[in-house]
Protein backbone atom coordinates (compact mmCIF):
# COMPACT_ATOMS: atom_id res chain seq x y z
CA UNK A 1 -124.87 216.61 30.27
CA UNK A 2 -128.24 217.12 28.42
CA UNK A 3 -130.39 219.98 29.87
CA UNK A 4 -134.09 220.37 29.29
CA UNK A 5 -133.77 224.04 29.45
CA UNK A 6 -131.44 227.33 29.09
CA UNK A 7 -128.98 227.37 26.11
CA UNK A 8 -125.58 227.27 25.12
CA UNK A 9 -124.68 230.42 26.35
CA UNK A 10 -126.37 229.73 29.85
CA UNK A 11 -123.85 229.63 33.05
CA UNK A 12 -124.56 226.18 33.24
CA UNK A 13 -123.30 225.62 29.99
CA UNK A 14 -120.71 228.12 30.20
CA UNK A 15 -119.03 226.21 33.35
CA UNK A 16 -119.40 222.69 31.66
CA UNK A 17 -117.56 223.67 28.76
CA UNK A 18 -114.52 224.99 30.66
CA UNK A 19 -114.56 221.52 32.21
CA UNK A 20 -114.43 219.95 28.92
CA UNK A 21 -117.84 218.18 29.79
CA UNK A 22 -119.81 217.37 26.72
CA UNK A 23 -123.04 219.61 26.93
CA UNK A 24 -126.28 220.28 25.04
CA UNK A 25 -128.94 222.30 26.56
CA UNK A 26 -132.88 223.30 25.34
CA UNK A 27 -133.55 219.35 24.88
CA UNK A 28 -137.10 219.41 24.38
CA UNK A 29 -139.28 216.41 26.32
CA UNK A 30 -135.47 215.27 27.60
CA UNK A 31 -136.97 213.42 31.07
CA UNK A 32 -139.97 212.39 29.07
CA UNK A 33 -138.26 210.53 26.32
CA UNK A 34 -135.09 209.10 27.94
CA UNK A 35 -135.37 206.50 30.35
CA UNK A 36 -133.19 204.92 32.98
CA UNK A 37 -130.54 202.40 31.19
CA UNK A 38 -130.91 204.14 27.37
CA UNK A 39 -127.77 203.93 25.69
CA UNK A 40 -127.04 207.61 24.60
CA UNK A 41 -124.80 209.18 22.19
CA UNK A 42 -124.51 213.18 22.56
CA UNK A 43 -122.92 214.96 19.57
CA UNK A 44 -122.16 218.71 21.57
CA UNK A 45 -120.66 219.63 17.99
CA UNK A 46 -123.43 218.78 15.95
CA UNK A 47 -125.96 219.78 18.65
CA UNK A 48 -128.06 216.18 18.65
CA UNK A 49 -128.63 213.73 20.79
CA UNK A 50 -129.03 209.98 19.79
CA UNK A 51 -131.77 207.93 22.21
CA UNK A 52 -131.27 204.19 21.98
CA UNK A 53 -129.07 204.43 18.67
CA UNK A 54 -129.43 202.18 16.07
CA UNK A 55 -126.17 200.04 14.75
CA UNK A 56 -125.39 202.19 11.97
CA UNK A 57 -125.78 205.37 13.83
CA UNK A 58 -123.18 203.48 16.10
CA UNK A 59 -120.76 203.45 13.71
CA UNK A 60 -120.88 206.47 12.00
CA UNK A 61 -119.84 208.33 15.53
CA UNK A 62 -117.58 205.84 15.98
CA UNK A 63 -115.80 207.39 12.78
CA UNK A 64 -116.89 211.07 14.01
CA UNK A 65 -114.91 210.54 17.38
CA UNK A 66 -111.89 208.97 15.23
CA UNK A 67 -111.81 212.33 13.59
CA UNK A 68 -112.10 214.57 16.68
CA UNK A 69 -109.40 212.55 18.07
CA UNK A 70 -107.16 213.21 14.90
CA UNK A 71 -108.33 216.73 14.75
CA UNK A 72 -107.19 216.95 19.19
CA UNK A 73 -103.83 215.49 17.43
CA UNK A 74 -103.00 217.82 15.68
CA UNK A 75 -104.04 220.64 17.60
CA UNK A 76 -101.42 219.06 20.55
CA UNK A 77 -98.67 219.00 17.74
CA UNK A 78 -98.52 222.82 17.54
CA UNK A 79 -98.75 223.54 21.14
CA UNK A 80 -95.26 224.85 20.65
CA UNK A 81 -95.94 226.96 18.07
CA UNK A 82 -96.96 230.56 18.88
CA UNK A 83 -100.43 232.41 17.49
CA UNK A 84 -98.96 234.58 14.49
CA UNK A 85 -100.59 235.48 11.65
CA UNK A 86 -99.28 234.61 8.14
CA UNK A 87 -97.93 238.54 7.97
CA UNK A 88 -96.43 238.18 11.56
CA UNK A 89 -98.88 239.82 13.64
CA UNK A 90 -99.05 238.10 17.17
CA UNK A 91 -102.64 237.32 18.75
CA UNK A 92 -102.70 236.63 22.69
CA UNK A 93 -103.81 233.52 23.80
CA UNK A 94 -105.78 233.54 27.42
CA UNK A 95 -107.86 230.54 29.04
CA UNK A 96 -110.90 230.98 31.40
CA UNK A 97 -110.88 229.20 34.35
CA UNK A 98 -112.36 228.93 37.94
CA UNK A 99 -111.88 226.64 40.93
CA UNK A 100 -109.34 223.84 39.17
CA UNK A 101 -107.01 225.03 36.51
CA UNK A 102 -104.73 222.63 34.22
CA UNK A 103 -101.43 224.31 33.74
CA UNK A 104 -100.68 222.33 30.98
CA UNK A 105 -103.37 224.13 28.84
CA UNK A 106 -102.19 227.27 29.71
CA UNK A 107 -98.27 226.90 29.49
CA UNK A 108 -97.73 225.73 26.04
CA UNK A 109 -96.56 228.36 23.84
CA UNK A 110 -98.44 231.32 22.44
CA UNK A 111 -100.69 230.98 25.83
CA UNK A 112 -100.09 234.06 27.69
CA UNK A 113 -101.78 232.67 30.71
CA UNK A 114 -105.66 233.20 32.18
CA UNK A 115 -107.53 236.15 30.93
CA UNK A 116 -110.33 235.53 33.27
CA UNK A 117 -110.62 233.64 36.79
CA UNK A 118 -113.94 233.17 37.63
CA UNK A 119 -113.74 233.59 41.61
CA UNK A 120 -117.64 232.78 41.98
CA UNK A 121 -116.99 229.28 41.89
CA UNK A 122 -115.77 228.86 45.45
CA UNK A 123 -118.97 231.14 46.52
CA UNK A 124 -120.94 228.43 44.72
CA UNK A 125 -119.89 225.06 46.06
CA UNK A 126 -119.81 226.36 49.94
CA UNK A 127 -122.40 226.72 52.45
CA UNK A 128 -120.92 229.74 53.47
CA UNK A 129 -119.04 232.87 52.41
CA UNK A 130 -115.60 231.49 51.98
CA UNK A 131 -113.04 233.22 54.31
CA UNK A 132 -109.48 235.47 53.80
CA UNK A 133 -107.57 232.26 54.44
CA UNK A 134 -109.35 229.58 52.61
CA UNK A 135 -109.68 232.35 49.35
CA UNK A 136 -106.15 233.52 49.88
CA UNK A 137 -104.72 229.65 49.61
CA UNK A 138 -107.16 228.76 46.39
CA UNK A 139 -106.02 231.94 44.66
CA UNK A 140 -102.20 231.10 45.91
CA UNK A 141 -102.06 228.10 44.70
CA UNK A 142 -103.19 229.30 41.03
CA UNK A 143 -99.69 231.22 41.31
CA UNK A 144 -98.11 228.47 42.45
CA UNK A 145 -99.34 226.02 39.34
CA UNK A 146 -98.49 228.98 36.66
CA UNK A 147 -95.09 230.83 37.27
CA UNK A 148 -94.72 233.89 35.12
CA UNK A 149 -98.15 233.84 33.64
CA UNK A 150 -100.52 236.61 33.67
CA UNK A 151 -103.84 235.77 35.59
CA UNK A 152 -106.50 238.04 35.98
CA UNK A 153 -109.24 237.36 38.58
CA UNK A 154 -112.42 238.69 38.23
CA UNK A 155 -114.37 239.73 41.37
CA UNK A 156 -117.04 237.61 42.40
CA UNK A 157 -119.95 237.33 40.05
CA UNK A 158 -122.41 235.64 42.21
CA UNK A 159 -126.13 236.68 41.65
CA UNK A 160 -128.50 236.40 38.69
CA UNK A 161 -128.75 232.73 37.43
CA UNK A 162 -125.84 231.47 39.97
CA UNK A 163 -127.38 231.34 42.95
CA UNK A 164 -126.14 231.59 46.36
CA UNK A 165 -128.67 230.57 48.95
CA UNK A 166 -127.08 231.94 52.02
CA UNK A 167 -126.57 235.27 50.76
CA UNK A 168 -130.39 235.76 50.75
CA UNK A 169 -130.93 238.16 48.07
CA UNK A 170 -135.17 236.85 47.57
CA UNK A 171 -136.78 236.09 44.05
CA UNK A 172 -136.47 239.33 41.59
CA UNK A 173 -138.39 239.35 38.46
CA UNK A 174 -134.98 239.87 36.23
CA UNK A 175 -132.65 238.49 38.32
CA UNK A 176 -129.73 238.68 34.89
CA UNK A 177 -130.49 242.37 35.37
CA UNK A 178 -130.53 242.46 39.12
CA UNK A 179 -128.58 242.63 42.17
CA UNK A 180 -125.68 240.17 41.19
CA UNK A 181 -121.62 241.17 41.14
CA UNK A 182 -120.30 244.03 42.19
CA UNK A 183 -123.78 245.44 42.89
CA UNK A 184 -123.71 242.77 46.08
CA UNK A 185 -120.38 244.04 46.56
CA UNK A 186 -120.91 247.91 46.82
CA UNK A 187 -124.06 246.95 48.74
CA UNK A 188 -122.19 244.14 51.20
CA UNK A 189 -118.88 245.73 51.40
CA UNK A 190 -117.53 243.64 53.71
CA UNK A 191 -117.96 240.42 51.35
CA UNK A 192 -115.70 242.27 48.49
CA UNK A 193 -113.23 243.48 50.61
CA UNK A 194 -112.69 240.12 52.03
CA UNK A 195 -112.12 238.88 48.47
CA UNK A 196 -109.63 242.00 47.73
CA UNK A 197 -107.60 240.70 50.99
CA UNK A 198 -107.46 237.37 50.05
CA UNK A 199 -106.19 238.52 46.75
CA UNK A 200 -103.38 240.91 48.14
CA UNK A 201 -102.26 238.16 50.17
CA UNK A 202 -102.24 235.64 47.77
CA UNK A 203 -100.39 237.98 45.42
CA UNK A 204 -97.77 238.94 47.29
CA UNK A 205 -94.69 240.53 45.20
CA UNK A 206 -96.24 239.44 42.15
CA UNK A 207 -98.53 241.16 39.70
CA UNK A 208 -102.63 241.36 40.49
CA UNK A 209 -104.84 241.94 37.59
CA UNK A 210 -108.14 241.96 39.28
CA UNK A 211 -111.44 242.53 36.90
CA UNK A 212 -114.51 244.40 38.65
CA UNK A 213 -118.08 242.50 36.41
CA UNK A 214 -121.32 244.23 35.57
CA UNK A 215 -120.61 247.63 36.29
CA UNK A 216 -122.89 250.68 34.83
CA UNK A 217 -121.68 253.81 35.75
CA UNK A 218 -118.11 254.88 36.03
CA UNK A 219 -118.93 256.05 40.10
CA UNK A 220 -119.12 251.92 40.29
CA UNK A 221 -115.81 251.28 39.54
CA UNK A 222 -114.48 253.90 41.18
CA UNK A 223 -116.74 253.09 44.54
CA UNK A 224 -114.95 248.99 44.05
CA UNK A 225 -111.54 250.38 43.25
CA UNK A 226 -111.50 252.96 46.55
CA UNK A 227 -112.71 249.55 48.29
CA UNK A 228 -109.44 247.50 46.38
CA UNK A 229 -107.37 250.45 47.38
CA UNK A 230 -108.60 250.73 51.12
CA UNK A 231 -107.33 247.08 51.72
CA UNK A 232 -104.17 247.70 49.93
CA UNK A 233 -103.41 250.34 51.85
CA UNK A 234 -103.93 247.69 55.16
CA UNK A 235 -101.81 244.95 53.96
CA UNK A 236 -98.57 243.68 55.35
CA UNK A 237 -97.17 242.24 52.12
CA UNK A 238 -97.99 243.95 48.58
CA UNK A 239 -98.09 242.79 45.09
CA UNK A 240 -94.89 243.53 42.68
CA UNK A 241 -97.83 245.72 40.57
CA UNK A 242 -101.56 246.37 40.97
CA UNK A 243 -103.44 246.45 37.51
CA UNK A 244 -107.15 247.16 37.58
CA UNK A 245 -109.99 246.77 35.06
CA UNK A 246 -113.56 246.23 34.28
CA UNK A 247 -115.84 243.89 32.47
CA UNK A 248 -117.69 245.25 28.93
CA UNK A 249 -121.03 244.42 29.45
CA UNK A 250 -123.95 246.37 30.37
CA UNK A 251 -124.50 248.66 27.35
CA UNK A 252 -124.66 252.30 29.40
CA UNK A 253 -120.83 252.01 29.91
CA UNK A 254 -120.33 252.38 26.27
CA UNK A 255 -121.47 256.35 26.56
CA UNK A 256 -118.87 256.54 29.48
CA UNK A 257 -115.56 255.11 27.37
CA UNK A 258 -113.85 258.42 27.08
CA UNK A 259 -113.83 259.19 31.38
CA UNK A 260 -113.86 255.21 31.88
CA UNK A 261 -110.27 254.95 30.19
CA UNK A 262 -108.29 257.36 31.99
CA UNK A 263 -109.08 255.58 35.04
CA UNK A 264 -108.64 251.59 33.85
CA UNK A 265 -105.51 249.81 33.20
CA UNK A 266 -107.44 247.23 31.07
CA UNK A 267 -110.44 246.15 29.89
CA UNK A 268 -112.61 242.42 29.00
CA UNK A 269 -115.33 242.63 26.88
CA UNK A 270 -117.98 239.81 27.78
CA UNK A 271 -119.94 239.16 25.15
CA UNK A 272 -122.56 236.50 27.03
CA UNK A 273 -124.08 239.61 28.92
CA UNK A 274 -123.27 242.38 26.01
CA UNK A 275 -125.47 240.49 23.72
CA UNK A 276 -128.33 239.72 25.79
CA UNK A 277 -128.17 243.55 27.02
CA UNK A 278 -127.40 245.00 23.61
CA UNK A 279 -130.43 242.67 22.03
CA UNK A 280 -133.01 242.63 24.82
CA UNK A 281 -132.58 238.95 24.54
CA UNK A 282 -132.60 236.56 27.38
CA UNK A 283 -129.55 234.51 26.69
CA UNK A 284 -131.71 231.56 28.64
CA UNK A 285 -134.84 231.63 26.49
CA UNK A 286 -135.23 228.16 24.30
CA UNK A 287 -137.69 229.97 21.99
CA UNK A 288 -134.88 233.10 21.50
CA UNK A 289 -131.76 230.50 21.06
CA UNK A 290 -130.33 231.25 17.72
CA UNK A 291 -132.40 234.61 16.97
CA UNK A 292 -129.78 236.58 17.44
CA UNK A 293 -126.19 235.85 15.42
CA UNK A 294 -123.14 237.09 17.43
CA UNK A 295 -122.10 237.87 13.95
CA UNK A 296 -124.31 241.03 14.00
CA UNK A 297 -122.79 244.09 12.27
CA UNK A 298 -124.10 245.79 15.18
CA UNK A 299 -122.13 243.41 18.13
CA UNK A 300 -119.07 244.10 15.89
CA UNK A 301 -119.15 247.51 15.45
CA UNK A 302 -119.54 248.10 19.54
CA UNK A 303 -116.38 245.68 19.73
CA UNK A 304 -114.89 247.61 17.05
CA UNK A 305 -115.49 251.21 18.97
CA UNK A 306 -114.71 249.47 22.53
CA UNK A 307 -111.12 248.77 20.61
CA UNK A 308 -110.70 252.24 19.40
CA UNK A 309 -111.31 254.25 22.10
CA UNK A 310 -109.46 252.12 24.47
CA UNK A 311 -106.16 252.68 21.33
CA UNK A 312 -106.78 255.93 21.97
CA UNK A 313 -105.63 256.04 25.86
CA UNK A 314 -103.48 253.12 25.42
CA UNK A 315 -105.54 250.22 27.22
CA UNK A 316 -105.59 246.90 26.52
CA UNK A 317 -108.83 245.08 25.00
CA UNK A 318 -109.14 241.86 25.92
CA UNK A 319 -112.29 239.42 24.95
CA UNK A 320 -113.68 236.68 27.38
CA UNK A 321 -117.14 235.68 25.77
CA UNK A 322 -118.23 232.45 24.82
CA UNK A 323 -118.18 233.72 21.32
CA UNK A 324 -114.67 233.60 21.24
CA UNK A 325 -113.73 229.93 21.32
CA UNK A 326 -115.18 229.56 17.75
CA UNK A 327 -113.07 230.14 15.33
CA UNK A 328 -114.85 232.02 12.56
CA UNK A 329 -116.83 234.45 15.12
CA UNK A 330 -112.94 234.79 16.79
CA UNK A 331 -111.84 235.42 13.06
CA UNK A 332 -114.57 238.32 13.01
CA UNK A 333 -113.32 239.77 16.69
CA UNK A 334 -109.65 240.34 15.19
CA UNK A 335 -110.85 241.49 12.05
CA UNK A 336 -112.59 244.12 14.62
CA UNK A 337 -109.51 245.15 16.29
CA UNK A 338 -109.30 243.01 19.06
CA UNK A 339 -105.65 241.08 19.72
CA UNK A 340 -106.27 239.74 23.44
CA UNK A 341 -108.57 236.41 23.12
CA UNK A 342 -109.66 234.33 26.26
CA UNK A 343 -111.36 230.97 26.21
CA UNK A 344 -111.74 227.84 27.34
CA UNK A 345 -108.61 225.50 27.24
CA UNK A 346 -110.30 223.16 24.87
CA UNK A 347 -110.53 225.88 22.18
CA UNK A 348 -107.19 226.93 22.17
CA UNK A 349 -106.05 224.57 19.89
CA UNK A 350 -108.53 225.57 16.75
CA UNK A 351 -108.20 228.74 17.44
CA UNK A 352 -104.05 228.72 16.68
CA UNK A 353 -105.16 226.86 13.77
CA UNK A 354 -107.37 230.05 12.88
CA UNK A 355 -104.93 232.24 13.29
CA UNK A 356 -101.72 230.76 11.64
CA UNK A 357 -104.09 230.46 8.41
CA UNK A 358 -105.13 234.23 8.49
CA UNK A 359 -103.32 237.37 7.20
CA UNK A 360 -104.65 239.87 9.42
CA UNK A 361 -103.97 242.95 6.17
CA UNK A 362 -106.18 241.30 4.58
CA UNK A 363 -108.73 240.60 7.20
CA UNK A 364 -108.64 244.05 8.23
CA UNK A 365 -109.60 245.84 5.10
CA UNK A 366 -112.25 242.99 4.50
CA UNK A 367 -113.90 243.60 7.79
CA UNK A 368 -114.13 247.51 7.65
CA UNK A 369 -116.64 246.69 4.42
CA UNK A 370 -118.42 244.22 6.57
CA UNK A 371 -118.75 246.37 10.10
CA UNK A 372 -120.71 248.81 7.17
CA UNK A 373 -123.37 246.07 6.67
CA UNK A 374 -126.76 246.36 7.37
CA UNK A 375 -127.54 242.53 7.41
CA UNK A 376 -128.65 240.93 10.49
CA UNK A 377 -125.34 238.40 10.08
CA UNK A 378 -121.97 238.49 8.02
CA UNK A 379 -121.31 235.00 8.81
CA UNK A 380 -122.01 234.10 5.12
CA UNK A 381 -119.79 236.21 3.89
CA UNK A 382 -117.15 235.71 6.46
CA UNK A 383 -117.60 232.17 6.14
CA UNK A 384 -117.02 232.44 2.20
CA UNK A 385 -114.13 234.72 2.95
CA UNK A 386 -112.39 231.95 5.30
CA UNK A 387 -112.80 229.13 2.72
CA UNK A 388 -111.74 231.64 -0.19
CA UNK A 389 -108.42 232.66 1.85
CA UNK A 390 -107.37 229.28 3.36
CA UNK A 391 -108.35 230.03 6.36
CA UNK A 392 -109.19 226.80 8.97
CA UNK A 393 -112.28 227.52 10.99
């Protein structure tokens, strides 16, 4: 898929990556150039794309694909082995997912099971707002496919760039900062606590971790989790546990940790919207793509305070953003504090790689000198650092 506009950390692109679709987005003059027929060779790695290749160019990517496909070898060879560090510290494994989900990916070893279900996707392929039954069966069947695994659905995220015509929300000037997620929810009651139903009844004496996105002020979650609790207290068949948390993402909740954490059982951060928030930078801007490293001393410390306070009242971190799939920004996150990953399936593979390499003692200290930097990046030095130490990223 080759997009004109956006970037890499656009929904679009988000979604094609979890379904391993080869993507490259902010392709200047795209339409213009390419023309109906072109033989085309997209290198998402790399970042290029290859209009009417010449022979040579053929073969070189003939050679790069032989070495992805050696490199996917090897990465299926240790799906039995768990993600330890060399000094026997354990790193959870989670995959994102939404509407199709390959259980294969997720039940290998050292894959604790999906840290994030994206429950917008059903919202986003309908003409309507899907009902209690025809939620309840999708979310069942997720169950059903992964026995014993953790999965924790997040609310609907609808809103912003992913558009849902019949729920009429109009043209806003900022729609990423607008009325999307569980602002539609609090608003439109009726739409969430259809989704909570569906959720009860689809986790039925098993454990629901349910994730509330994009929430600002600690009366938020607690106005979604009366709403969660209202329909819990209606059902006819309840889940073995109930386990609620929020999403990390819209800076203001980061004066609110303290109260927030004696009230949450978990929490993700999402580092797509954190960013953009954090940086006043439209994550969908071609002329902003790349202005902003995720390896920012200043992104790191927030994850780095985010992990502390939550040690403090004894609630899980997890992180869901796109910047954890690669390996040496996921290297950074644990050297942060952060144990709970979740990514797409494809990028479960390097990142066990990453993390059987590493000796997290070492890390640690290392990091604690970076998180003091005032460089715009530390993926120099963390880069040097990985190659120094062994570590594969």
């Amino acid at each position: 898929m080759i997009l004109e506009e956006g970037s890499t950390t656009s929904h679009t692109a988000v979604i094609a990556r979890a379904m391993d679709i080869p993507a490259l987005a902010k392709v200047d003059k795209a339409t213009a150039i390419i023309q109906p027929g072109d033989l085309l060779i997209l290198d998402g790695e790399a970042g290029q794309v290859y209009v009417r290749p010449a022979g040579q160019i053929e073969q070189v990517m003939d050679a790069h694909i032989k070495q992805y496909a050696a490199r996917a070898a090897h990465y299926e060879s240790m799906k039995d082995v768990a993600a330890v560090t060399r000094d026997g510290v354990r790193i959870s494994l989670n995959v994102n997912a939404g509407l199709f989900v390959d259980p294969q990916s997720v039940l290998q070893a050292g894959v604790d099971g999906i840290g994030l279900y994206r429950t917008e996707l059903p919202y986003m392929t309908s003409t309507h707002f899907p009902g209690v039954e025809a939620q309840a069966s999708l979310y069942a069947s997720i169950y059903a496919q992964l026995p014993g695994k953790r999965i924790i659905f997040r609310s609907f995220d609808i809103g912003g760039d992913k558009k849902v015509p019949y729920l009429h929300a109009g043209e806003e000037e900022n729609p990423a900062m607008g009325w999307r997620a569980t602002r539609i929810g609090l608003d439109r009651p009726g739409i969430l606590r259809t989704q909570f139903r569906a959720l009860i009844q689809a986790a039925a004496g098993q454990s629901l971790y349910v994730l509330f996105p994009f929430i600002a002020q600690l009366a938020e979650f607690e106005a979604a989790k009366r709403l969660l609790m209202q329909e819990m207290a209606e059902a006819k068949a309840l889940p073995a546990e109930l386990k609620v948390g929020i999403m990390i993402e819209i800076p203001a909740i980061l004066w609110q940790l303290d109260a927030l954490m004696q009230q949450v059982d978990f929490v993700s951060i999402g580092s797509n919207d954190l960013m953009q928030f954090l940086f006043a930078w439209d994550r969908g801007a071609p002329h902003l793509a790349g202005q902003y490293d995720t390896l920012s001393p200043v992104m790191l410390r927030v994850v780095h305070e985010v992990v502390k306070k939550a040690e403090e009242h004894h609630v899980e971190v997890g992180f869901c953003g796109e910047m954890a799939r690669k390996p040496l920004d996921a290297l950074a996150l644990i050297g942060a504090g952060v144990r709970s990953l979740s990514v797409s399936a494809s990028a479960i593979g390097p990142l066990k790689a990453m993390i059987c390499s590493m000796t997290l003692s070492e890390l640690t200290a290392y990091m604690q000198y970076l998180l003091g930097s005032s460089e715009a990046s530390i993926r120099q030095w963390l880069e040097a650092y990985a190659k120094d130490h062994g570590i594969v990223v």
